[in-house]
Each structure stands twice: as C-alpha cells, then as structure tokens.
N, C-alpha and C. Protein backbone atom coordinates (compact mmCIF):
# COMPACT_ATOMS: atom_id res chain seq x y z
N UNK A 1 90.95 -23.56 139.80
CA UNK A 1 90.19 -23.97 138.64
C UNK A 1 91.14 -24.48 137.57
N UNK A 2 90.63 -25.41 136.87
CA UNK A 2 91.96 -26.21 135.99
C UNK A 2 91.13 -25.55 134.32
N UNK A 3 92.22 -25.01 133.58
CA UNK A 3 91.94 -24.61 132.36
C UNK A 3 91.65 -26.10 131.73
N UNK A 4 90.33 -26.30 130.66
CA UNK A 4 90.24 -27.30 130.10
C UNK A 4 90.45 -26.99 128.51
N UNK A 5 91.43 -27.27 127.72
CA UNK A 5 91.34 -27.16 126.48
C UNK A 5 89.85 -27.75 125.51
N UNK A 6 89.66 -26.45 124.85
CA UNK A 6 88.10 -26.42 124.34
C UNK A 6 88.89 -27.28 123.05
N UNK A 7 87.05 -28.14 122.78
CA UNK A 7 87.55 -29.24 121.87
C UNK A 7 86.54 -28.95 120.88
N UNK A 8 86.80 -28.83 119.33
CA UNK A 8 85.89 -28.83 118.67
C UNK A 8 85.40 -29.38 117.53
N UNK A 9 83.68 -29.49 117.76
CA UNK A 9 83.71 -30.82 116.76
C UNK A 9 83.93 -30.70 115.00
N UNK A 10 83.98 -31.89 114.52
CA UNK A 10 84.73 -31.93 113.29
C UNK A 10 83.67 -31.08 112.05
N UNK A 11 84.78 -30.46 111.42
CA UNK A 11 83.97 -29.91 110.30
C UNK A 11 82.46 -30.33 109.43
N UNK A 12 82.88 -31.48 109.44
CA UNK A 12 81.95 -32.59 108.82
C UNK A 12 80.85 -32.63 109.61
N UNK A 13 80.92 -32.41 110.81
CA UNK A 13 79.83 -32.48 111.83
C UNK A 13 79.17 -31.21 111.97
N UNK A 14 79.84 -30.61 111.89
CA UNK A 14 79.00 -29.20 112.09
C UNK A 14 78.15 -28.97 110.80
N UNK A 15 78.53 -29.41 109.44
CA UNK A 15 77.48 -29.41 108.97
C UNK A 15 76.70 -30.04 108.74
N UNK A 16 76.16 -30.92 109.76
CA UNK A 16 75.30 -31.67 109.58
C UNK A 16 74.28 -31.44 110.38
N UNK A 17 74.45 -30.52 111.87
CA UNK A 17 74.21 -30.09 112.82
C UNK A 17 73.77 -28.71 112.81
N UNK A 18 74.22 -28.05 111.95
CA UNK A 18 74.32 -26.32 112.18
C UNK A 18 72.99 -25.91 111.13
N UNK A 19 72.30 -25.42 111.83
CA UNK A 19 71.09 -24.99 110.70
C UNK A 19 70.92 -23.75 110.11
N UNK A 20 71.66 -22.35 111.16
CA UNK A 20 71.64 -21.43 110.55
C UNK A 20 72.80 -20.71 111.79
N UNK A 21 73.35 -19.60 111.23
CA UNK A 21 74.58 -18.60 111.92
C UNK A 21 73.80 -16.93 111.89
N UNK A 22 73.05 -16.47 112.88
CA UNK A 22 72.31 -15.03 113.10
C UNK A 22 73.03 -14.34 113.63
N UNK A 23 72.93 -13.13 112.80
CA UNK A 23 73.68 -11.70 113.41
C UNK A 23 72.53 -11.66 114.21
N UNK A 24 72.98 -11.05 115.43
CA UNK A 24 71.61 -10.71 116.38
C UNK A 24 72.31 -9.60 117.55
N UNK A 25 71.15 -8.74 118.34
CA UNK A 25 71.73 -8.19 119.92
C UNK A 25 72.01 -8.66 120.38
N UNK A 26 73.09 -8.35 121.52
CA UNK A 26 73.48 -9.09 122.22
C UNK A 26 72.22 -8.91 123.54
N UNK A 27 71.60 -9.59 124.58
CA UNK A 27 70.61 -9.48 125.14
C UNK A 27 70.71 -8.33 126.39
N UNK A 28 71.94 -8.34 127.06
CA UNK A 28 72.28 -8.01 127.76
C UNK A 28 72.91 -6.50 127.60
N UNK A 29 73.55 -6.63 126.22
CA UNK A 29 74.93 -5.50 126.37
C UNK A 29 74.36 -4.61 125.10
N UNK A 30 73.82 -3.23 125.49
CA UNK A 30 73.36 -2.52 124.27
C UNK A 30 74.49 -2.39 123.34
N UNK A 31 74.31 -2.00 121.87
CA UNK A 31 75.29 -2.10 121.21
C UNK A 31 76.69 -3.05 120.71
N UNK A 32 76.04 -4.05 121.41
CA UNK A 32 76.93 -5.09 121.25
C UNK A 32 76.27 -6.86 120.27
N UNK A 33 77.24 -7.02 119.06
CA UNK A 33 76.21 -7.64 118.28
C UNK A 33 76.96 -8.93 118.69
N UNK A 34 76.41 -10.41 118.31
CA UNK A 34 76.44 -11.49 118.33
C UNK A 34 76.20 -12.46 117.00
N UNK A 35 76.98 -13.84 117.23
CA UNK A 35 76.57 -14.51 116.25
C UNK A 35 76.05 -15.50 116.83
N UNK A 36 74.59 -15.52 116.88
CA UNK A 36 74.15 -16.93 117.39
C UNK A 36 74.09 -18.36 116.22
N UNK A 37 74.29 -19.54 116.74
CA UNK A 37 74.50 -20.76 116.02
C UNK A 37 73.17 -21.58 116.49
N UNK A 38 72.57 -21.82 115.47
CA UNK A 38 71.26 -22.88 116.09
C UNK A 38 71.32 -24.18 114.86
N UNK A 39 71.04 -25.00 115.95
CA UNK A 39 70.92 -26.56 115.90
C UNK A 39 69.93 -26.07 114.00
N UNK A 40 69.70 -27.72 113.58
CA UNK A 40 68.67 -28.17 112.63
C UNK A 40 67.63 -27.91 112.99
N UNK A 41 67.03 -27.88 114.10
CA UNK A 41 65.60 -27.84 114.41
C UNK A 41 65.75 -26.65 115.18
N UNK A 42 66.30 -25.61 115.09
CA UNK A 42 66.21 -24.80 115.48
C UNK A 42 66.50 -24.17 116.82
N UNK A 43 67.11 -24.75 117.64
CA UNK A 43 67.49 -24.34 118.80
C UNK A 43 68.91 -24.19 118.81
N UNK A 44 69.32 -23.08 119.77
CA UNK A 44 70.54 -22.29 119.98
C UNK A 44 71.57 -23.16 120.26
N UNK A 45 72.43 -23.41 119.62
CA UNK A 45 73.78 -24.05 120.07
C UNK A 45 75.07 -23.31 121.31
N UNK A 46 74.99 -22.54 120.62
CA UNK A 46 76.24 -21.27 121.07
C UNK A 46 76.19 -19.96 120.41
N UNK A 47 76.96 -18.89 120.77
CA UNK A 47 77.16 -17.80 120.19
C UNK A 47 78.80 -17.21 120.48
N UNK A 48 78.76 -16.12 119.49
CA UNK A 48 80.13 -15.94 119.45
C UNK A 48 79.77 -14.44 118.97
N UNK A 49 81.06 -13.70 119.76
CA UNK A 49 81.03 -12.03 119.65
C UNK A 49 81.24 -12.13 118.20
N UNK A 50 80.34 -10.65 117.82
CA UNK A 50 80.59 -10.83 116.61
C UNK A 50 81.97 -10.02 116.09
N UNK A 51 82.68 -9.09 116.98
CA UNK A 51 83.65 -8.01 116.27
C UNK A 51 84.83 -9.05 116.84
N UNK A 52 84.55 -10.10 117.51
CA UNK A 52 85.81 -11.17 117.90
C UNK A 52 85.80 -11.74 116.86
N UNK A 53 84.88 -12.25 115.96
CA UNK A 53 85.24 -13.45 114.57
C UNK A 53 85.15 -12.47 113.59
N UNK A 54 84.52 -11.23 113.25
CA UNK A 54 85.16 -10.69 112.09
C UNK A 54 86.53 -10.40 112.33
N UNK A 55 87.07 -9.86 113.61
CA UNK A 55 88.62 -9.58 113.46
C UNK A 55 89.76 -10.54 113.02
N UNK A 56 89.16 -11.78 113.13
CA UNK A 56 90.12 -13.13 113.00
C UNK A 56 89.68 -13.69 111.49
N UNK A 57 88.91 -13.06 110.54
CA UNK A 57 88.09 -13.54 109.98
C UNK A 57 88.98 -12.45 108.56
N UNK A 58 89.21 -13.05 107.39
CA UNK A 58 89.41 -12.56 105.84
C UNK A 58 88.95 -13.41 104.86
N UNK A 59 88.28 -12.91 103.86
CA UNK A 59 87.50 -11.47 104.17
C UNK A 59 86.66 -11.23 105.00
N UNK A 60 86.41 -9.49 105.30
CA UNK A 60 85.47 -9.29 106.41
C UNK A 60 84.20 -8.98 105.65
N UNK A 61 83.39 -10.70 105.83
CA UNK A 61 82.00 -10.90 105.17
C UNK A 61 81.38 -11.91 106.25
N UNK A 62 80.29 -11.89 105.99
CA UNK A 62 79.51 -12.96 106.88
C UNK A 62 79.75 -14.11 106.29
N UNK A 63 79.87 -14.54 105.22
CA UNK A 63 80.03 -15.97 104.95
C UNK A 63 81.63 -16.56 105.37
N UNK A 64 82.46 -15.23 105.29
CA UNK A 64 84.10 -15.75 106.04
C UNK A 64 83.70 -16.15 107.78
N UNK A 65 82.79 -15.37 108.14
CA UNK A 65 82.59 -15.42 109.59
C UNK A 65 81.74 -17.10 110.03
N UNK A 66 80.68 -16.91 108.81
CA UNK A 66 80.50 -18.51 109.13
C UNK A 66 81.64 -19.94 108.99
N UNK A 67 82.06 -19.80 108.11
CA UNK A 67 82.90 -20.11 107.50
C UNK A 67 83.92 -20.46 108.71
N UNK A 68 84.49 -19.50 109.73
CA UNK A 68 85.35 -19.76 110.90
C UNK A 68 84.64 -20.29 111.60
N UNK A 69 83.38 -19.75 112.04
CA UNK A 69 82.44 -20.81 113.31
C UNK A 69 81.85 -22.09 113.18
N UNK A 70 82.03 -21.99 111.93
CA UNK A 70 81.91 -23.73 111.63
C UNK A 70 82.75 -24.65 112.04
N UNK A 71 84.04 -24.20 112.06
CA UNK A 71 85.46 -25.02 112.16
C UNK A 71 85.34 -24.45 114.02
N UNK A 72 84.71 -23.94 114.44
CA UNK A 72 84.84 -23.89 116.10
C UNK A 72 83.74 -23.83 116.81
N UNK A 73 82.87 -25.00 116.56
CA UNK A 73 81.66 -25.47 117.17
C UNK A 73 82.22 -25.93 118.19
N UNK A 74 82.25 -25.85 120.14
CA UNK A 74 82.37 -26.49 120.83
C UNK A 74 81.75 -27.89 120.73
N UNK A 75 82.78 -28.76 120.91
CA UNK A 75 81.98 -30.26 121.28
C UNK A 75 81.13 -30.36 122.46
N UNK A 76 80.97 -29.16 123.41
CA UNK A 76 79.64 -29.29 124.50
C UNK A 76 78.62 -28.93 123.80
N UNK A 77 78.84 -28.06 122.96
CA UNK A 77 77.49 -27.46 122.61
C UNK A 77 76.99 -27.91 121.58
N UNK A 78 77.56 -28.87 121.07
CA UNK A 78 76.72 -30.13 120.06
C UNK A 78 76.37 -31.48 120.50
N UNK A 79 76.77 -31.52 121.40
CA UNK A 79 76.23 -32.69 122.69
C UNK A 79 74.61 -33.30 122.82
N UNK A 80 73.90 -32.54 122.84
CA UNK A 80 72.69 -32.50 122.64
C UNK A 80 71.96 -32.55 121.24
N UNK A 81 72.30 -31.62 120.24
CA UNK A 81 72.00 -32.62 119.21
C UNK A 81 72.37 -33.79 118.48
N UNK A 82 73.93 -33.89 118.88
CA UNK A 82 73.88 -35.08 118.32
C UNK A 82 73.27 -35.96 118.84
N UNK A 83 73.27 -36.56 120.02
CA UNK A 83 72.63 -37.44 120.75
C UNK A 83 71.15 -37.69 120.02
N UNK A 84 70.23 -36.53 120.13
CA UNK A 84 68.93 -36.13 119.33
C UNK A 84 69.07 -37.73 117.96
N UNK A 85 70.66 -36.85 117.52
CA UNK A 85 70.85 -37.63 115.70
C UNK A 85 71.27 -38.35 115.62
N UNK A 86 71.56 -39.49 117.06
CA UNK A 86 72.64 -40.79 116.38
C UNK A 86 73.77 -40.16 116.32
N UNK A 87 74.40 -41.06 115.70
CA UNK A 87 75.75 -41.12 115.57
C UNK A 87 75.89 -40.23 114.45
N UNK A 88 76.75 -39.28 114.53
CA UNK A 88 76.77 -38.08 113.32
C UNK A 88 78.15 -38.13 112.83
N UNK A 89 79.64 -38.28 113.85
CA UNK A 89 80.96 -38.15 113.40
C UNK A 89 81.07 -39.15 112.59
C-alpha cells in the first residue's frame, strides 16, 4: 500500500464550505467523543477524534479546536461540495 500525503484544502475554502463543527458520540465506540464537520447544507464532511485535536490544540476550547480543523479539511472530503459550488478556491 503506498502512503499518500493528505492534502488540505485552503483556509479560505473551508470557510466557505464548512457550516458547522459538532461535538458528538462517537457511533460505534461508547465513551468516545468526536468532532463532526458538515458541509453548508448540512451534510457530514469528515470527523476528527475529539481528545486528538484538543491535545494539539491551545487553548483547550472549542473555538481553538475549530479553529485547527479548519486549517485540516481533507481535500477528499470537500470534493463534493465544492463541485455542488463551482469553483470555490
């Protein structure tokens, strides 16, 4: 399997794209929380552990935590809305 360096899209883009960042369960794993990322219209982009981006994250607040997942939106997982939006970069 060939490691592919994850690419992510530009700041500028994500907010144009990103409609809201939810603390939520994780579905699977009791006790385990998540940050889900959903599109403008409301559908799920990606998610990200949540005790992985507060640890990388100062201060430890939710708006520092958005604040990092903004700057690390995979470019797969905005693929689909942008397309939706035209040209967004």
């Amino acid at each position: 399997m060939v490691d592919e360096e994850i690419r992510f899209v530009p700041y500028e883009v994500a907010q144009k794209i990103v409609g809201a960042v939810m603390e939520e369960e994780h579905i699977e794993e009791a006790d385990r929380r998540i940050l889900t990322v959903y599109d403008i219209n409301g559908h799920e982009l990606c998610w990200f552990d949540h005790d992985e981006v507060m640890a990388e994250v100062e201060p430890k607040t939710k708006e520092a935590a958005v604040e990092h997942i903004m700057r690390h939106i995979p470019d797969w997982a905005a693929e689909q809305v942008r397309a939706s939006l035209g040209k967004v970069d």
